[in-house]
Protein backbone atom coordinates (compact mmCIF):
# COMPACT_ATOMS: atom_id res chain seq x y z
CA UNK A 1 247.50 231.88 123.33
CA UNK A 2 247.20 232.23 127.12
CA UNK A 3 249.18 235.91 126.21
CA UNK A 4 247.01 237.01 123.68
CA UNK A 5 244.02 236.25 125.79
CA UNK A 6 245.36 238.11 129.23
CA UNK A 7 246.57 240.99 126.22
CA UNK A 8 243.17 240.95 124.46
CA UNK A 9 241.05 241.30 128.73
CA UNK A 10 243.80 243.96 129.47
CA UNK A 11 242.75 246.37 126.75
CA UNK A 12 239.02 245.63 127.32
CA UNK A 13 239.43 246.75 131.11
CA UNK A 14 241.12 249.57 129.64
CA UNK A 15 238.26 250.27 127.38
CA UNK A 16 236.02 250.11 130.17
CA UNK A 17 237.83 252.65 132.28
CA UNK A 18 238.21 255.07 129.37
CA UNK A 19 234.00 254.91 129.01
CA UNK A 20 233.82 255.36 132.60
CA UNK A 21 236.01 258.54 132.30
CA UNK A 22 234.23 259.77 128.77
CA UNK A 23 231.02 259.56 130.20
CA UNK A 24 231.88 261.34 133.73
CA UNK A 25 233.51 264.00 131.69
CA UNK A 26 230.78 264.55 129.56
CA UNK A 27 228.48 265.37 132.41
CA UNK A 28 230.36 267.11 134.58
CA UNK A 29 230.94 270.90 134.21
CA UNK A 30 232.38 273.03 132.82
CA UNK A 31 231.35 271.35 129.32
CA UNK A 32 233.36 272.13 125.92
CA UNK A 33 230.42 272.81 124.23
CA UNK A 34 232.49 274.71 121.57
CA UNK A 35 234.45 271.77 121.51
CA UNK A 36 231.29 269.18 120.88
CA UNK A 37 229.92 271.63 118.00
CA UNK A 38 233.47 271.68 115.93
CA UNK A 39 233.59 267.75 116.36
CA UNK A 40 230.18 267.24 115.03
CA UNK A 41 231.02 269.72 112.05
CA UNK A 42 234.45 267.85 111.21
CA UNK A 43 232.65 264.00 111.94
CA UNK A 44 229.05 264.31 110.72
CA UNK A 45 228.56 267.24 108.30
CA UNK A 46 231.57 266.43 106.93
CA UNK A 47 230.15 263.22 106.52
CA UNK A 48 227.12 263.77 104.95
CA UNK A 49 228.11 263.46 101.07
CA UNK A 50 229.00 259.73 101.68
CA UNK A 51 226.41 259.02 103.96
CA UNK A 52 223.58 259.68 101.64
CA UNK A 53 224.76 258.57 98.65
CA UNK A 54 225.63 255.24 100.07
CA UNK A 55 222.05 255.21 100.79
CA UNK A 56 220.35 256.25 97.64
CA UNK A 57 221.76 253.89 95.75
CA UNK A 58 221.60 251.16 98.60
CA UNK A 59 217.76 251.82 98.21
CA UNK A 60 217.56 252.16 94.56
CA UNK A 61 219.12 248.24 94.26
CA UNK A 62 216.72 247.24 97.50
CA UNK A 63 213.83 248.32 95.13
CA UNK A 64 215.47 246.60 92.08
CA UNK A 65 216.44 243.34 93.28
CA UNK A 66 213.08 242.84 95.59
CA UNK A 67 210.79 243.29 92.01
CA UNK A 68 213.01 241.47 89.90
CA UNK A 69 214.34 238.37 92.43
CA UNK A 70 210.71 237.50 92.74
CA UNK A 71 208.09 239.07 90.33
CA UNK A 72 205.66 235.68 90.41
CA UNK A 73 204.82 236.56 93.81
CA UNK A 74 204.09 240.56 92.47
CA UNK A 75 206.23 241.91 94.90
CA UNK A 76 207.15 245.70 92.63
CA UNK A 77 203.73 246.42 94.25
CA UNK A 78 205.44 245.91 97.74
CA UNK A 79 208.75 247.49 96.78
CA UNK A 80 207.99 250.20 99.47
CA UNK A 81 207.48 248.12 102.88
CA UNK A 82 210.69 245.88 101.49
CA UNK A 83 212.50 249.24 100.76
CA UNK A 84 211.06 250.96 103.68
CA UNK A 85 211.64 248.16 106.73
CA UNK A 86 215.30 247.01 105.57
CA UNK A 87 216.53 250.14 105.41
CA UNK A 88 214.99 251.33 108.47
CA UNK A 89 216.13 248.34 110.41
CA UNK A 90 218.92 246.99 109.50
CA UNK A 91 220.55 248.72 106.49
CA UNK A 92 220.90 252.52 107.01
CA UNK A 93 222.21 251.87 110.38
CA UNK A 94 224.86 249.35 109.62
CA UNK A 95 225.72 250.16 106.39
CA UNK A 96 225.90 254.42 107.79
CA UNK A 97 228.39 252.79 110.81
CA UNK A 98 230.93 250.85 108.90
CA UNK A 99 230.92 253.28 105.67
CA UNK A 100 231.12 256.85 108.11
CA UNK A 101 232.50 255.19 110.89
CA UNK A 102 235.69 253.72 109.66
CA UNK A 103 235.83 257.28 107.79
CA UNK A 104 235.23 259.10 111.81
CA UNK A 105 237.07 256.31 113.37
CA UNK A 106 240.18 256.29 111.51
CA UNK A 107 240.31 260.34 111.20
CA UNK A 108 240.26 260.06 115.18
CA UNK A 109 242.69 257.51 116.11
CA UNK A 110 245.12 259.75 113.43
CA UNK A 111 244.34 262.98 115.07
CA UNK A 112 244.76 261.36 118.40
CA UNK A 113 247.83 258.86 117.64
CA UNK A 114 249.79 261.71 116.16
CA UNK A 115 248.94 263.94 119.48
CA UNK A 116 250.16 260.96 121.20
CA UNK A 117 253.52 259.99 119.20
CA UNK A 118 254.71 263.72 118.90
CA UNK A 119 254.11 264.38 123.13
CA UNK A 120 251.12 266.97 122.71
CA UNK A 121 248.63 264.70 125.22
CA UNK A 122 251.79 264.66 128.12
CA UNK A 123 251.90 268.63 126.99
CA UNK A 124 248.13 268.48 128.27
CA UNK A 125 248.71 266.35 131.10
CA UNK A 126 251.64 268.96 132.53
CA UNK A 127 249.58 272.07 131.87
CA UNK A 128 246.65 270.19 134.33
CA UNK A 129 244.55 269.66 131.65
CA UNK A 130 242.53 266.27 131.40
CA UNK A 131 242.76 264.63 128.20
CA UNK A 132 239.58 262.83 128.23
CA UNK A 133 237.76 266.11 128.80
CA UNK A 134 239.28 268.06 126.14
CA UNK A 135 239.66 265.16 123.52
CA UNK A 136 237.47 261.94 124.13
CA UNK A 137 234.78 263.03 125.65
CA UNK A 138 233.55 266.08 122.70
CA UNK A 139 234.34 263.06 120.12
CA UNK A 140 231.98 260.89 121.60
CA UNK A 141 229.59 263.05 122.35
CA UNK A 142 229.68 264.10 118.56
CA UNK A 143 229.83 260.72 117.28
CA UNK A 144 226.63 259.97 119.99
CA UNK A 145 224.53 263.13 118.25
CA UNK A 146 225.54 262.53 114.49
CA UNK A 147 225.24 259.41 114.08
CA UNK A 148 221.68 258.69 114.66
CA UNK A 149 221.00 262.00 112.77
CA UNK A 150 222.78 260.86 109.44
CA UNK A 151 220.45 257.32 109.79
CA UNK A 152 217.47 259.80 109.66
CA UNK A 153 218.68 261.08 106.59
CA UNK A 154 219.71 258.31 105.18
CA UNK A 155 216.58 256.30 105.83
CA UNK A 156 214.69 259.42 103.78
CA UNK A 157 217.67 259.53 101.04
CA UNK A 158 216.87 255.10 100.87
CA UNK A 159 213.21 255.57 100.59
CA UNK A 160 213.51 258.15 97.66
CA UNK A 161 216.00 256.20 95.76
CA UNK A 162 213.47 253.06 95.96
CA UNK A 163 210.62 255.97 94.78
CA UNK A 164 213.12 256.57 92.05
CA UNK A 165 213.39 253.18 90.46
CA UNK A 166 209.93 252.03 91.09
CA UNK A 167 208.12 254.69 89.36
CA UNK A 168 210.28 255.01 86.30
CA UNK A 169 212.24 251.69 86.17
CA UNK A 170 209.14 249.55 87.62
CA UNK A 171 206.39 251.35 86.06
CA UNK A 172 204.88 251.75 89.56
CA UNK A 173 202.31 254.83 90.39
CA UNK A 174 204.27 256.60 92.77
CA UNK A 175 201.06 257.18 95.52
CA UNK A 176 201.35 253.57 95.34
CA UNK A 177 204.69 253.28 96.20
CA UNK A 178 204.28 256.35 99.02
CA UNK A 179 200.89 254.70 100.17
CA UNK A 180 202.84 250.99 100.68
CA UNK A 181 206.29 252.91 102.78
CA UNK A 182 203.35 255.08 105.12
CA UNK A 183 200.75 252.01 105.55
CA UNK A 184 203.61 249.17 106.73
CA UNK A 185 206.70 251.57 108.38
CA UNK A 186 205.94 251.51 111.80
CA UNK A 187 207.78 253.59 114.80
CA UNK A 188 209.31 250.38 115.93
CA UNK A 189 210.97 249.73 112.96
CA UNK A 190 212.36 253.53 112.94
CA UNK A 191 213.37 253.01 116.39
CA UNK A 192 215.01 249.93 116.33
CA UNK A 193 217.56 251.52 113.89
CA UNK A 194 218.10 254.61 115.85
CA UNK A 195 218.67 252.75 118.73
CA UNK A 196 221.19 250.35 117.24
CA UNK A 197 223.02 253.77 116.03
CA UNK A 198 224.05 254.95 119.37
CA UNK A 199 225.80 252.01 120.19
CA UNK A 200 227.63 251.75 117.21
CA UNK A 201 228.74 255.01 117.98
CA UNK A 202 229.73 254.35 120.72
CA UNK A 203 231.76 252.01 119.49
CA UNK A 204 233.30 253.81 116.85
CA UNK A 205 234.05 256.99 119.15
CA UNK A 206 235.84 254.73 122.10
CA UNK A 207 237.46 252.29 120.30
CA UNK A 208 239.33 255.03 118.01
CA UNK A 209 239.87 257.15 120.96
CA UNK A 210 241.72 254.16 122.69
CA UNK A 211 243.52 253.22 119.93
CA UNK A 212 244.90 256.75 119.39
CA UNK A 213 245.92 257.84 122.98
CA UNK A 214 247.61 253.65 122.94
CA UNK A 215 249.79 254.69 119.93
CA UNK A 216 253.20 254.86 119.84
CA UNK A 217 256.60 254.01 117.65
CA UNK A 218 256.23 257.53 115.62
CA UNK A 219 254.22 257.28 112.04
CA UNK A 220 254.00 253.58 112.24
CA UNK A 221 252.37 253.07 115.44
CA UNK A 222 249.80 255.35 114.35
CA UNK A 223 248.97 253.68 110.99
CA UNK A 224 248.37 250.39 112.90
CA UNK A 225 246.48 252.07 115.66
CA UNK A 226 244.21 253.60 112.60
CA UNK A 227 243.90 250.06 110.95
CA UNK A 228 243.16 248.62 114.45
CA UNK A 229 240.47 251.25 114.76
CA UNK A 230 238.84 250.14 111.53
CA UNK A 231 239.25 246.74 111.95
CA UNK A 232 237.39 246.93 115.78
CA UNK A 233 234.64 248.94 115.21
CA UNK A 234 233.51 246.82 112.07
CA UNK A 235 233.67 243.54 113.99
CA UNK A 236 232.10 245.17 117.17
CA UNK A 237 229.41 246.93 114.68
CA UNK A 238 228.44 243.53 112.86
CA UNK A 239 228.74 241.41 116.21
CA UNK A 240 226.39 243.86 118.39
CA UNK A 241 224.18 243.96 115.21
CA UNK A 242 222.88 240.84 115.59
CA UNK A 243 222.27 240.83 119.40
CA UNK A 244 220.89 244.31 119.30
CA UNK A 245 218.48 242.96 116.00
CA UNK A 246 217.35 239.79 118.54
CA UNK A 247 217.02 241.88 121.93
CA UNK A 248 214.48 244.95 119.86
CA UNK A 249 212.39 241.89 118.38
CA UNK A 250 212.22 240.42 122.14
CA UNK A 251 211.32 244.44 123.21
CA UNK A 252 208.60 244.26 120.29
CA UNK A 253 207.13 241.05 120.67
């Protein structure tokens, strides 16, 4: 127990010190900016397919269940602020980190853990090249910028899938249904969302970069390392969710 504890503070001081040294790196010249671009091609447009189908249909069953769970209470004519709020707050971000992000984290901590198993990183390291520079810190920065920009679209993909089935599942006049999402959304709502993105980015990007620079014992090491990745960022996703959630409704209030 006492092992696993002293193990478990070790690799968050590591953690720490690899944030220190992605974040130095990313603003300090001379900055990879070719680098940043290719990452945020291969981790968010790449990711886009997923990302807003997850959220179509995520909002097409928000707008089903929310008329049908209660219709006494007439809530089809409120489909859009139910629609519109969870998705904005709490669904499009989470849901976009743990479907995208294990798919980002785990493609990382593979790239990485492979680099790392088959000597490429020390190859780096002898050539006076820093590692962070050239690998972390262009992953994070993508992760940081595409993110938050897939929530937008998702939120917009969510909304329209709630349109979809309220107007021809719920019989619902769609300026109703428009005139409910623009009346109740507010800015806080759409910023509380964004704002929980970048930390679950942040998440995802240095938790799969650690876990792929730590990996060793060949093809092995880096399939654990890639389930460790998963594993981590979903927990640390779901655990900051609900302290983020309570700390923007203290912000708000």
């Amino acid at each position: 127990m006492l092992r696993d504890l002293t193990r478990a503070l070790a690799q968050l001081g590591e953690i720490a010190i690899l944030t220190v040294r992605a974040f130095l790196a990313l603003v300090k010249p001379p900055y990879e900016l070719g680098l940043w671009v290719r990452q945020m091609e291969a981790l968010g447009v790449r990711s886009l397919v997923v990302a807003l189908i997850s959220m179509l249909f995520t909002g097409m069953v928000l707008a089903l269940q929310s008329a049908y769970a209660l219709p006494e209470l007439g809530v089809k004519y409120y489909v859009g602020t139910l629609v519109s709020k969870s998705l904005t707050r709490e669904l499009a971000p989470v849901l976009t980190a743990l479907i995208v992000g294990g798919r980002i984290g785990s493609g990382m901590t593979a790239e990485l853990g492979t680099m790392k198993v088959t000597e490429q990183i020390d190859a780096l390291r002898s050539m006076a090249f820093d590692p962070v520079k050239k690998l972390v810190a262009p992953r994070l920065a993508a992760t940081l910028i595409m993110l938050p920009l897939l929530v937008i679209l998702g939120n917009v993909v969510g909304i329209i899938g709630g349109l979809l089935v309220t107007v021809y599942q719920l019989n619902v006049a769609m300026g109703v249904y428009l005139n409910d999402v623009m009346g109740e959304l507010t800015y806080g709502d759409v910023l509380s969302g964004l704002g929980k993105t970048v930390f679950f980015a942040y998440f995802i990007a240095i938790i799969a970069c650690y876990n792929g620079l730590n990996a060793r014992g060949g093809a092995d090491g880096v399939g654990r390392a890639t389930t460790n990745t998963v594993v981590g960022a979903s927990i640390s996703i779901l655990i900051s969710d609900y302290f983020l959630t309570k700390l923007f409704f203290i912000f708000e209030s």
